[in-house]
N, C-alpha and C. Protein backbone atom coordinates (compact mmCIF):
# COMPACT_ATOMS: atom_id res chain seq x y z
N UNK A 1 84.52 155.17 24.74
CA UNK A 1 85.91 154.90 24.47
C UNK A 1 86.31 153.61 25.20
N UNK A 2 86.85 152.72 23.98
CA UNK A 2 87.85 151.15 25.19
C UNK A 2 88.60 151.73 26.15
N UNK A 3 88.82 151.15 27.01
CA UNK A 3 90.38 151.02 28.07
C UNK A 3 91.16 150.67 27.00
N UNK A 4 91.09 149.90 26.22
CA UNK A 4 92.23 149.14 25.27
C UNK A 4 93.20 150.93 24.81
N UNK A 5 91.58 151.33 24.12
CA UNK A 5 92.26 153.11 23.61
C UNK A 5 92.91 153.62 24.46
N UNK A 6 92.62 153.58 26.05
CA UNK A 6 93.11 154.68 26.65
C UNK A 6 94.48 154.04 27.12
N UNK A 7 94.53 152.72 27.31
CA UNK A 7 95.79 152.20 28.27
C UNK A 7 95.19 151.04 28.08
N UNK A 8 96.52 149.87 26.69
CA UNK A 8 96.29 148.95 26.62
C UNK A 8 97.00 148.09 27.05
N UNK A 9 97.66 148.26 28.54
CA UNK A 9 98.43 147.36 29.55
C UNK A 9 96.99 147.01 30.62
N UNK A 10 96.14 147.90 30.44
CA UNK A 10 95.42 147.97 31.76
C UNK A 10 93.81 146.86 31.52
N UNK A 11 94.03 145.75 32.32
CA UNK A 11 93.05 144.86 31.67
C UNK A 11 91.33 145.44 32.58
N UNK A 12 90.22 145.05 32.35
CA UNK A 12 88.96 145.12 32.63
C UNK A 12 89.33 144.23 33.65
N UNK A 13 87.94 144.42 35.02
CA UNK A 13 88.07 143.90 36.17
C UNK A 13 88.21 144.25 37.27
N UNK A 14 88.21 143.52 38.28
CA UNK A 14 88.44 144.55 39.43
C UNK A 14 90.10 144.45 40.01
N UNK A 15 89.82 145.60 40.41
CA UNK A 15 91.42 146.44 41.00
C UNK A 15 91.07 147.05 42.28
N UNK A 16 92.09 146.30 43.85
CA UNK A 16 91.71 146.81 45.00
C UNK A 16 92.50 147.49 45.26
N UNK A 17 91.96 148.84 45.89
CA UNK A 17 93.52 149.83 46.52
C UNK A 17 94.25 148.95 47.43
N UNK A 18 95.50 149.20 47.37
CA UNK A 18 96.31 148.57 48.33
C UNK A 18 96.42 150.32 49.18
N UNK A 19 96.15 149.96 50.49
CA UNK A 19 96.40 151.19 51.11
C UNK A 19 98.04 151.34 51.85
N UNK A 20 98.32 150.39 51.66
CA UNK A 20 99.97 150.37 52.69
C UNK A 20 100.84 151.16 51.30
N UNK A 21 100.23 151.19 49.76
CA UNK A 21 100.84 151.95 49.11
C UNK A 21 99.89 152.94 48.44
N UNK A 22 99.06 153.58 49.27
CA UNK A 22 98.67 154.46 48.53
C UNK A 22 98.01 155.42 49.49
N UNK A 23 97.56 157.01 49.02
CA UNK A 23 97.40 157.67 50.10
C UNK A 23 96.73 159.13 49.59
N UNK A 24 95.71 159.25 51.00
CA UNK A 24 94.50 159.98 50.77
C UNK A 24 94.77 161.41 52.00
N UNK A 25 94.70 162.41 51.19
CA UNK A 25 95.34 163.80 51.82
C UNK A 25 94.53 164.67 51.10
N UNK A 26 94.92 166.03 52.01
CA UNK A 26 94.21 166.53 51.94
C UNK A 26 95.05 168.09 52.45
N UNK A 27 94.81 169.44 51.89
CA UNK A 27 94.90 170.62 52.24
C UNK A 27 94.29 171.63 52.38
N UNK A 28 94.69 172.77 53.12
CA UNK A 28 94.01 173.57 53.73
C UNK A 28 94.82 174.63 54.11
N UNK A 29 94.01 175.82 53.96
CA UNK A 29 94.78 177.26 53.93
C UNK A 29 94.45 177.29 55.87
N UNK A 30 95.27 177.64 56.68
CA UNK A 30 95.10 178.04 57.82
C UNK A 30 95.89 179.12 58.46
N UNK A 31 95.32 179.87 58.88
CA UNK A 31 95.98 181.43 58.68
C UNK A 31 96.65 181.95 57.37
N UNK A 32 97.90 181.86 57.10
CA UNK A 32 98.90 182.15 56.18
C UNK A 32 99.77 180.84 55.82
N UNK A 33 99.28 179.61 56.56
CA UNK A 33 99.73 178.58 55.95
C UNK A 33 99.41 177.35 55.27
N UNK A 34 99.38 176.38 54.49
CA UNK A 34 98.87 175.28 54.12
C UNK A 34 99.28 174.43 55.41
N UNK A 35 98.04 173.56 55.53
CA UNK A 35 98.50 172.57 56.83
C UNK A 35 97.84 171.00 55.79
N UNK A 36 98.92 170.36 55.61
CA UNK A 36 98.38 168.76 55.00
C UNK A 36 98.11 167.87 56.09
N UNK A 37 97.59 167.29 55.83
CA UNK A 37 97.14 165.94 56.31
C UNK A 37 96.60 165.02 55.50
N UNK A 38 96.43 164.08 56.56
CA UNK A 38 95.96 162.42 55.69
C UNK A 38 95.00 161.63 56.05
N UNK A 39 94.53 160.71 55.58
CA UNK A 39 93.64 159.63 56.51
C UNK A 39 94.65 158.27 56.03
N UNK A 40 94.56 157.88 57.25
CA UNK A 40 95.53 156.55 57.07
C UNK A 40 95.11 155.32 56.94
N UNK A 41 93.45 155.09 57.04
CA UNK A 41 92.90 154.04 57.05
C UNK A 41 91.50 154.30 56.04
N UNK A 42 91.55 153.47 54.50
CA UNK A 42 90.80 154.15 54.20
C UNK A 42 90.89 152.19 53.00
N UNK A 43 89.64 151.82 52.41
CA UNK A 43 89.29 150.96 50.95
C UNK A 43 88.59 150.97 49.92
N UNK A 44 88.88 150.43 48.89
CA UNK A 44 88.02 150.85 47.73
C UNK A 44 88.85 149.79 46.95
N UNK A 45 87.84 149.71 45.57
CA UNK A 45 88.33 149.05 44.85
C UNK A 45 87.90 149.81 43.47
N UNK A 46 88.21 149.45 42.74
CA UNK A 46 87.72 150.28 40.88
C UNK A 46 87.16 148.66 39.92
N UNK A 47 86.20 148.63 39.18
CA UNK A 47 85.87 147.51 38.42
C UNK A 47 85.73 148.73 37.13
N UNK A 48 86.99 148.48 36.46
CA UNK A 48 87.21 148.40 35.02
C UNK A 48 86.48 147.63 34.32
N UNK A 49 85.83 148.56 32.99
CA UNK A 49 84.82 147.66 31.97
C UNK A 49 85.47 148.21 30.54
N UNK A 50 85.35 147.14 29.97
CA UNK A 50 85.82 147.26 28.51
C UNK A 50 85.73 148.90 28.06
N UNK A 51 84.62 148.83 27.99
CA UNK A 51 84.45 150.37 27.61
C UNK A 51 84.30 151.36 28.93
N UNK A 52 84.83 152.36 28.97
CA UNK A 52 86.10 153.21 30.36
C UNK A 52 84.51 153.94 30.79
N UNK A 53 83.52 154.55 29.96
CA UNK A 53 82.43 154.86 30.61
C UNK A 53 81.72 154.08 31.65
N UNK A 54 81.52 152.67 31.65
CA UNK A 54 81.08 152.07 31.91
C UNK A 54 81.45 151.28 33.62
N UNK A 55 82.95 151.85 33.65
CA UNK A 55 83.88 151.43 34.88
C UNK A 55 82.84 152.46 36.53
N UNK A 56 83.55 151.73 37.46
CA UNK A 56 82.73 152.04 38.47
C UNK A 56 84.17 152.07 39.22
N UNK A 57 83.79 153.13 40.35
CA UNK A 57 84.95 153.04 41.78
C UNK A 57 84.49 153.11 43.05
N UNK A 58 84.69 152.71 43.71
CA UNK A 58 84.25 152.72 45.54
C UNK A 58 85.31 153.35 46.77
N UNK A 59 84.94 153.67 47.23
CA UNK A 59 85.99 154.23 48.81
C UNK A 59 85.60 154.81 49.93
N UNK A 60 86.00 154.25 50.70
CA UNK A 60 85.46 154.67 52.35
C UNK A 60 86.72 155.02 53.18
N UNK A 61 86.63 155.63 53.35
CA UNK A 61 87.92 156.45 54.53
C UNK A 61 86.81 156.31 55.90
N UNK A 62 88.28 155.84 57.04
CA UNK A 62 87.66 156.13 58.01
C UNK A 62 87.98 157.47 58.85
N UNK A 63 87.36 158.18 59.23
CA UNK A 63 87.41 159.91 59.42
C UNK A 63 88.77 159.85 60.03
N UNK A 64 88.35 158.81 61.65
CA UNK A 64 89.01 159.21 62.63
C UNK A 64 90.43 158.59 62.29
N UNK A 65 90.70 158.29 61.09
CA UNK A 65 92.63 157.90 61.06
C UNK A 65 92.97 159.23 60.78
N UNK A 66 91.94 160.48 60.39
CA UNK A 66 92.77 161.49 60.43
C UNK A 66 94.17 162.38 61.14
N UNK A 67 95.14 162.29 60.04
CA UNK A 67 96.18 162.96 60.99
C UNK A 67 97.53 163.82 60.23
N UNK A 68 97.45 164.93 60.79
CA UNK A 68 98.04 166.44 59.91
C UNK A 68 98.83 166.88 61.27
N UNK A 69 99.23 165.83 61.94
CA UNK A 69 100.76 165.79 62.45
C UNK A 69 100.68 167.06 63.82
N UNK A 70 100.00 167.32 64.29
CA UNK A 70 99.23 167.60 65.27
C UNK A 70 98.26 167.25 66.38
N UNK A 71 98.44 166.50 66.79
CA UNK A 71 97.55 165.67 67.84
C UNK A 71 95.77 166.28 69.02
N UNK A 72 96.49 167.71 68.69
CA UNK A 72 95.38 168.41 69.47
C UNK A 72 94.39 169.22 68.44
N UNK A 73 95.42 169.29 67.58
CA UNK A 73 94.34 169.95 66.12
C UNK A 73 93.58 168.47 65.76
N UNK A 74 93.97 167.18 65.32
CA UNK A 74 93.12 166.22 65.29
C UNK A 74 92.56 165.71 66.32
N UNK A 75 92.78 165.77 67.20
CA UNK A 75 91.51 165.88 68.45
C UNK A 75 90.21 166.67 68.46
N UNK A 76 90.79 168.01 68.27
CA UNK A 76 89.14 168.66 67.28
C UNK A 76 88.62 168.72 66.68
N UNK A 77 89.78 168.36 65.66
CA UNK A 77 89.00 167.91 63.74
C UNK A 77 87.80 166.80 64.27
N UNK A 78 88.08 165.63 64.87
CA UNK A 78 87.22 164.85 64.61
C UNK A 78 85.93 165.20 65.93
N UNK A 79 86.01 166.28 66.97
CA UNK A 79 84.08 166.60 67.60
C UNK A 79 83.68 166.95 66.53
N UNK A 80 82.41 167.27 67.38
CA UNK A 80 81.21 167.62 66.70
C UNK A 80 81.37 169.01 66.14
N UNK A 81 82.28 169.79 66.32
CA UNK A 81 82.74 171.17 65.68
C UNK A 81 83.07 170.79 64.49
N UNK A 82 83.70 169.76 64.37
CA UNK A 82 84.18 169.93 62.44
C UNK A 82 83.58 168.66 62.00
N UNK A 83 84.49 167.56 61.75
CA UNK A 83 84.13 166.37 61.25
C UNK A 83 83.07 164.90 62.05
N UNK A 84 82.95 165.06 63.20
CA UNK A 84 81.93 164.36 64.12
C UNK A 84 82.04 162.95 63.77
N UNK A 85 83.36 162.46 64.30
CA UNK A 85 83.96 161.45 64.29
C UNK A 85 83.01 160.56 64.79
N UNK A 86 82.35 160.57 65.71
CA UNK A 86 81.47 159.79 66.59
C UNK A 86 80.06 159.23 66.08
N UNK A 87 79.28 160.72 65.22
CA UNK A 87 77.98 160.60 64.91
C UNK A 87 78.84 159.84 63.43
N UNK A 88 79.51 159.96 62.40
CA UNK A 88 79.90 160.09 61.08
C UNK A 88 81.49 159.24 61.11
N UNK A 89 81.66 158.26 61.55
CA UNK A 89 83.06 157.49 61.15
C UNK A 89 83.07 157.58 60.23
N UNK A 90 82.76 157.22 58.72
CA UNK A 90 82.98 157.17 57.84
C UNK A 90 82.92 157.98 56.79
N UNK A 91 83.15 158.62 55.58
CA UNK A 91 83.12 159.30 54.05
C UNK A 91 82.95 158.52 53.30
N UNK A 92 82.65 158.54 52.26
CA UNK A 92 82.38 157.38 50.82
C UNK A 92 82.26 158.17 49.46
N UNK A 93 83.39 157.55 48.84
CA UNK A 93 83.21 158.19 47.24
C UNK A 93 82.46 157.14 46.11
N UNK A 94 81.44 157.35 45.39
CA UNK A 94 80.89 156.29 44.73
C UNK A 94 81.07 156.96 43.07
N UNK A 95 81.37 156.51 42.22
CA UNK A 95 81.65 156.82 40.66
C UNK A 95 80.17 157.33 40.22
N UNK A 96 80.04 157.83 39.34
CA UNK A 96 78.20 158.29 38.98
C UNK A 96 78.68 158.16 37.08
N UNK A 97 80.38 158.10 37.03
CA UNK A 97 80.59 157.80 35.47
C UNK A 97 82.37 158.46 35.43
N UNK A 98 82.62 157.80 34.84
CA UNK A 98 84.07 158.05 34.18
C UNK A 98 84.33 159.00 32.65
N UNK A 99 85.03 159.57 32.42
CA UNK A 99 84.87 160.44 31.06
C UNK A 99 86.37 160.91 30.47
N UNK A 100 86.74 160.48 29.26
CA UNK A 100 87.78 161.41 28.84
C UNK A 100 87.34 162.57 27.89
N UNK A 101 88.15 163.72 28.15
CA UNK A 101 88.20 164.84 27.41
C UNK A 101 89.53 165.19 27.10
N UNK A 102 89.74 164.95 25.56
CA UNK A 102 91.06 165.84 25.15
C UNK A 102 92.15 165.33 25.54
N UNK A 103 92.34 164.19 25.99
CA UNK A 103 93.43 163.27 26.38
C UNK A 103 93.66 163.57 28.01
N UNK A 104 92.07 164.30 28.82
CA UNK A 104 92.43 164.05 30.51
C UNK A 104 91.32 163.44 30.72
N UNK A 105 90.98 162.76 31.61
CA UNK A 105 90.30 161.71 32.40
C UNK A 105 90.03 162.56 33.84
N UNK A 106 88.04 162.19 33.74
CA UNK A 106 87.92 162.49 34.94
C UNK A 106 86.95 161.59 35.36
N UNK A 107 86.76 161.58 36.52
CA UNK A 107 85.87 160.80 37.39
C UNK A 107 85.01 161.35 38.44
N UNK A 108 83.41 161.34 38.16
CA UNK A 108 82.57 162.19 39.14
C UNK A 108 81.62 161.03 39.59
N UNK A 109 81.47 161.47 40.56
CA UNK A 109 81.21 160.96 41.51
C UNK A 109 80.34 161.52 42.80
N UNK A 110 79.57 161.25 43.50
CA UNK A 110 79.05 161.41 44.96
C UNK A 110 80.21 160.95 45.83
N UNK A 111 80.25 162.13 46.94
CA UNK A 111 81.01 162.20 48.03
C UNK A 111 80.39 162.58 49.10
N UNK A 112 80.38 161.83 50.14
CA UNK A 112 79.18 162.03 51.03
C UNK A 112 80.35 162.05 52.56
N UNK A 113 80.45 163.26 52.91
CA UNK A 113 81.10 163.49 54.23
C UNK A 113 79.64 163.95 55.24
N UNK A 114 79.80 163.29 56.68
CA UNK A 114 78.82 164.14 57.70
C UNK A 114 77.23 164.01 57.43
N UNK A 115 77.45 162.43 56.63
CA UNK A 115 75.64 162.49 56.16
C UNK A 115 75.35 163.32 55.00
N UNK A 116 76.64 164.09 54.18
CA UNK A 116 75.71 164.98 53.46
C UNK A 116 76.21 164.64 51.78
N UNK A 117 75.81 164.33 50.87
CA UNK A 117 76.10 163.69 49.86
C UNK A 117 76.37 164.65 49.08
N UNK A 118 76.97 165.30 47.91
CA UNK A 118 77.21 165.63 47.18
C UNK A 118 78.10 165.48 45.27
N UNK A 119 78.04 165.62 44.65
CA UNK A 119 79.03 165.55 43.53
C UNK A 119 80.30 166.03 43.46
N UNK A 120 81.24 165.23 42.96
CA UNK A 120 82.48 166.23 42.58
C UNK A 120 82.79 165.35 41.57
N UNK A 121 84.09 166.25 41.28
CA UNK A 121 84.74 165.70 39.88
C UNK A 121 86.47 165.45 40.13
N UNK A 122 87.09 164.44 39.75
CA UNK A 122 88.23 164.47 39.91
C UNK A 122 89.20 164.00 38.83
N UNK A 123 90.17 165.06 38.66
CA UNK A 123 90.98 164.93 37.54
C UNK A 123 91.80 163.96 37.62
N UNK A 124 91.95 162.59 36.91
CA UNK A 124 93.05 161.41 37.21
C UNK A 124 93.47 161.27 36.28
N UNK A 125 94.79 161.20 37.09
CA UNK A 125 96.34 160.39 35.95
C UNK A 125 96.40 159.13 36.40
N UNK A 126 96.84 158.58 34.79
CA UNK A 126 96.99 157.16 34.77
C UNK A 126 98.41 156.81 34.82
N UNK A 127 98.91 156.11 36.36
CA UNK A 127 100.84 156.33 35.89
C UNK A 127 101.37 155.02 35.83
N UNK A 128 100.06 154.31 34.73
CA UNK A 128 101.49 152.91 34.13
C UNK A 128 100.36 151.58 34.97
N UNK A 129 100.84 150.36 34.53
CA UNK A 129 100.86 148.77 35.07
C UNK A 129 102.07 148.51 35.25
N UNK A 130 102.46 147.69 36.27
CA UNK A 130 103.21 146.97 36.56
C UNK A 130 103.46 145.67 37.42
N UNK A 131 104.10 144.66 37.35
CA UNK A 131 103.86 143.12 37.89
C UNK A 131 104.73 143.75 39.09
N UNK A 132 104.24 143.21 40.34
CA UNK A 132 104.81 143.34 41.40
C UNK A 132 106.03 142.09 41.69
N UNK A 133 107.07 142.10 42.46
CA UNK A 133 107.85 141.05 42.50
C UNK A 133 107.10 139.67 43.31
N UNK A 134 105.79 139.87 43.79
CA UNK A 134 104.85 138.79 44.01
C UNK A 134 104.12 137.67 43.55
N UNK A 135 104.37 138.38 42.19
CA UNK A 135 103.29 138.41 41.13
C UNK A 135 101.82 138.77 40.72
N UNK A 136 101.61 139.64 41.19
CA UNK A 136 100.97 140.27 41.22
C UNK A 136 100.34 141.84 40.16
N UNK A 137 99.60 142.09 39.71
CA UNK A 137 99.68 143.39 38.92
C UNK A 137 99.11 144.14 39.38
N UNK A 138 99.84 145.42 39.15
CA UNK A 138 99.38 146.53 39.91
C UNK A 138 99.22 147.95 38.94
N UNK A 139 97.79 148.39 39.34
CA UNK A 139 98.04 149.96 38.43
C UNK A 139 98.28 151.15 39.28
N UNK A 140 99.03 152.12 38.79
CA UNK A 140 98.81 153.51 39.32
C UNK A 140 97.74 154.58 39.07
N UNK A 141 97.32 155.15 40.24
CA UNK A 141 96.68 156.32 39.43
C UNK A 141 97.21 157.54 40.22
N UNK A 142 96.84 158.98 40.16
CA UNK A 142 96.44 159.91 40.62
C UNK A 142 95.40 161.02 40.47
N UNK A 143 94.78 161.99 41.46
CA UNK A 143 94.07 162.28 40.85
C UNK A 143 93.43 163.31 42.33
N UNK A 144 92.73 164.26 41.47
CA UNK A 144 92.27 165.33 42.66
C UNK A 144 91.48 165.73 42.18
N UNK A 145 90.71 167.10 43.42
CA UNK A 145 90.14 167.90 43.03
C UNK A 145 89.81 168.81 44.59
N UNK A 146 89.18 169.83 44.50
CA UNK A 146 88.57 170.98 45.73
C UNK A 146 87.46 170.97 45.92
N UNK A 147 87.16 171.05 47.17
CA UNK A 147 85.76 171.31 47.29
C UNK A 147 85.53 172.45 48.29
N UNK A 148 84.84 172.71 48.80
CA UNK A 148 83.76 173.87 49.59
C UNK A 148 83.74 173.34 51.08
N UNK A 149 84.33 173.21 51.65
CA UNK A 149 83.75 172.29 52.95
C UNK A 149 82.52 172.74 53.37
N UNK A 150 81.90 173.99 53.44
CA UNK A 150 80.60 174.31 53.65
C UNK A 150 79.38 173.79 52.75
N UNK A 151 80.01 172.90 51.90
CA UNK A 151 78.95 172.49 50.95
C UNK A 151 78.47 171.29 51.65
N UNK A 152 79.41 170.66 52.91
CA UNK A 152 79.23 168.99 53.84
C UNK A 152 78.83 169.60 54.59
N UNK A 153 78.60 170.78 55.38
CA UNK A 153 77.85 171.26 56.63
C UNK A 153 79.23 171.24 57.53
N UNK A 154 80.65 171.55 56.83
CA UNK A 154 81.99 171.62 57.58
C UNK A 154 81.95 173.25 58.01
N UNK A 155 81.36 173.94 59.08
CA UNK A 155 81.26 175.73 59.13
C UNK A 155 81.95 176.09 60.29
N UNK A 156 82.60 174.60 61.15
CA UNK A 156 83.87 175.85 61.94
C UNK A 156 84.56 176.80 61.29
N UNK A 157 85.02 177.93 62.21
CA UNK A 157 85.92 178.78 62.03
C UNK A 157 86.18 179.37 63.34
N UNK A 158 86.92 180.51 63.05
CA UNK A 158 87.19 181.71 63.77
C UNK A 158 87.53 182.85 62.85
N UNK A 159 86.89 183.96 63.24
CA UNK A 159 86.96 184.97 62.40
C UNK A 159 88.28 185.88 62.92
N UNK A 160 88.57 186.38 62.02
CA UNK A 160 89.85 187.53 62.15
C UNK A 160 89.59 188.63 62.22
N UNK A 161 90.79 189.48 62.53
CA UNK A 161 90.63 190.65 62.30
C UNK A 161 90.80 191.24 60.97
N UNK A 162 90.32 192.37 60.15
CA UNK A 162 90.49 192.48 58.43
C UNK A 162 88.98 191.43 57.91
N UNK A 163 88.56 191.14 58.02
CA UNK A 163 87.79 189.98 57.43
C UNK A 163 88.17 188.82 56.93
N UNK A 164 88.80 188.19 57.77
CA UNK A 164 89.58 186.81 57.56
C UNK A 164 89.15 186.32 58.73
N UNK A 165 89.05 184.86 58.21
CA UNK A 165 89.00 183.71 59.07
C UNK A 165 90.14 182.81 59.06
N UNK A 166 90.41 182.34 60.14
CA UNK A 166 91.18 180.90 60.65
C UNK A 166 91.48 179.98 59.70
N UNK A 167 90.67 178.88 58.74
CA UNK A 167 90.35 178.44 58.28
C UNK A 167 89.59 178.69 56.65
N UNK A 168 90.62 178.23 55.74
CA UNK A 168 89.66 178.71 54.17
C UNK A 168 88.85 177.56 53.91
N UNK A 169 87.99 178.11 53.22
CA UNK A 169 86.32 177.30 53.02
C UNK A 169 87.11 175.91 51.86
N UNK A 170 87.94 176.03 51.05
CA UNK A 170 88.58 175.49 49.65
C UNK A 170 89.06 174.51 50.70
N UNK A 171 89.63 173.24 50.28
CA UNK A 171 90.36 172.27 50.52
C UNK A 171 90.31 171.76 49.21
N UNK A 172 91.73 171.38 49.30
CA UNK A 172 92.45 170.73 47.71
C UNK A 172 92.76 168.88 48.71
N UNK A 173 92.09 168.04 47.86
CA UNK A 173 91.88 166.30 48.08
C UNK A 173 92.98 166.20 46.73
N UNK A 174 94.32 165.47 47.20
CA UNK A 174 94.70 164.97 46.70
C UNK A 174 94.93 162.95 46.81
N UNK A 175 94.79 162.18 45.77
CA UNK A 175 95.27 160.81 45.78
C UNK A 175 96.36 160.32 45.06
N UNK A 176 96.99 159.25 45.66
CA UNK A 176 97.88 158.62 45.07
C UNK A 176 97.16 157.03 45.44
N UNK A 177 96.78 156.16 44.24
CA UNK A 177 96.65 154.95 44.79
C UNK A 177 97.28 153.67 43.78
N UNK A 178 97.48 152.80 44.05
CA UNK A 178 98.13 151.75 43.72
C UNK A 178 97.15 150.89 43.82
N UNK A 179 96.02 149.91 42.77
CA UNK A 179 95.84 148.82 43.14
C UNK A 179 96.42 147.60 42.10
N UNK A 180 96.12 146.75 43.04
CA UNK A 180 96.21 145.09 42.78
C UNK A 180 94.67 144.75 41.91
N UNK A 181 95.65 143.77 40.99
CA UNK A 181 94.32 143.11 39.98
C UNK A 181 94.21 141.89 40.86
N UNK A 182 93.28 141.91 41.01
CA UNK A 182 91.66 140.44 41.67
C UNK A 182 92.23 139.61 40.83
């Protein structure tokens, strides 16, 4: 399928996240509550190809901007108990292919947290082009998906009483990103 078909504002080429407008989060069941957070320092860019199979995306978050508004809970997120800020600064999402089905768009990809690489898939919305007052053009996207944290070798917990743990295995990755056309 063209880009032209899917979104014919949106030209071939490369497109860099602007991170001061765009943003990489993340949730999590903890006890009885969702606790969000974010990484605040994170780049990538997308190279759009005529034909939308053919497009590629990149991104590296750096672990330790993690922050879910807690200072002592991200103090542990990033030892060697959960995310191992030290051995593992970095995550990386690499495209493996782009695909529409049925008028939704997804994008799978290798995601490699903690040294440990894996696949996922993420459902993205396309929300528009627009010229910045810079001049500049800019696209929207969004786009998610869940994963397993035990599938990265993520196996803190604490167990409960009832058979519950601290911590649910699911985390829902949500994005919002904005880039600039090159």
């Amino acid at each position: 399928m063209s880009i032209a078909a899917v979104a014919p504002e949106l030209t071939a080429g490369t497109w860099n996240i602007d991170p001061g407008h765009s943003e990489v989060t993340f949730v999590i069941r903890h006890l009885m509550t969702k606790v969000r957070g974010t990484f605040t320092e994170f780049t990538g860019s997308v190279q759009l190809a005529e034909e939308l199979g053919e497009s590629t995306a990149t991104a590296e978050i750096q672990v330790g901007s993690l922050d879910t508004r807690n200072p002592d809970r991200d103090a542990h997120v990033r030892t060697s108990d959960v995310l191992d800020v030290e051995k593992f600064p970095t995550m990386t999402f690499a495209t493996k292919g782009v695909r529409a089905e049925g008028g939704e768009y997804f994008l799978d990809g290798d995601l490699t947290i903690k040294g440990v690489t894996r696949p996922v898939t993420l459902s993205v919305e396309f929300n528009g082009v627009a010229e910045d007052p810079w001049g500049g053009t800019r696209a929207g996207f969004s786009a998610e998906t869940s994963i397993n944290r035990k599938d990265w070798g993520i196996e803190f917990n604490v167990p409960l009483k009832g058979e519950k743990a601290l911590l649910s295995d699911k985390v829902d990755i949500q994005l919002e990103i904005q880039a600039v056309r090159a």
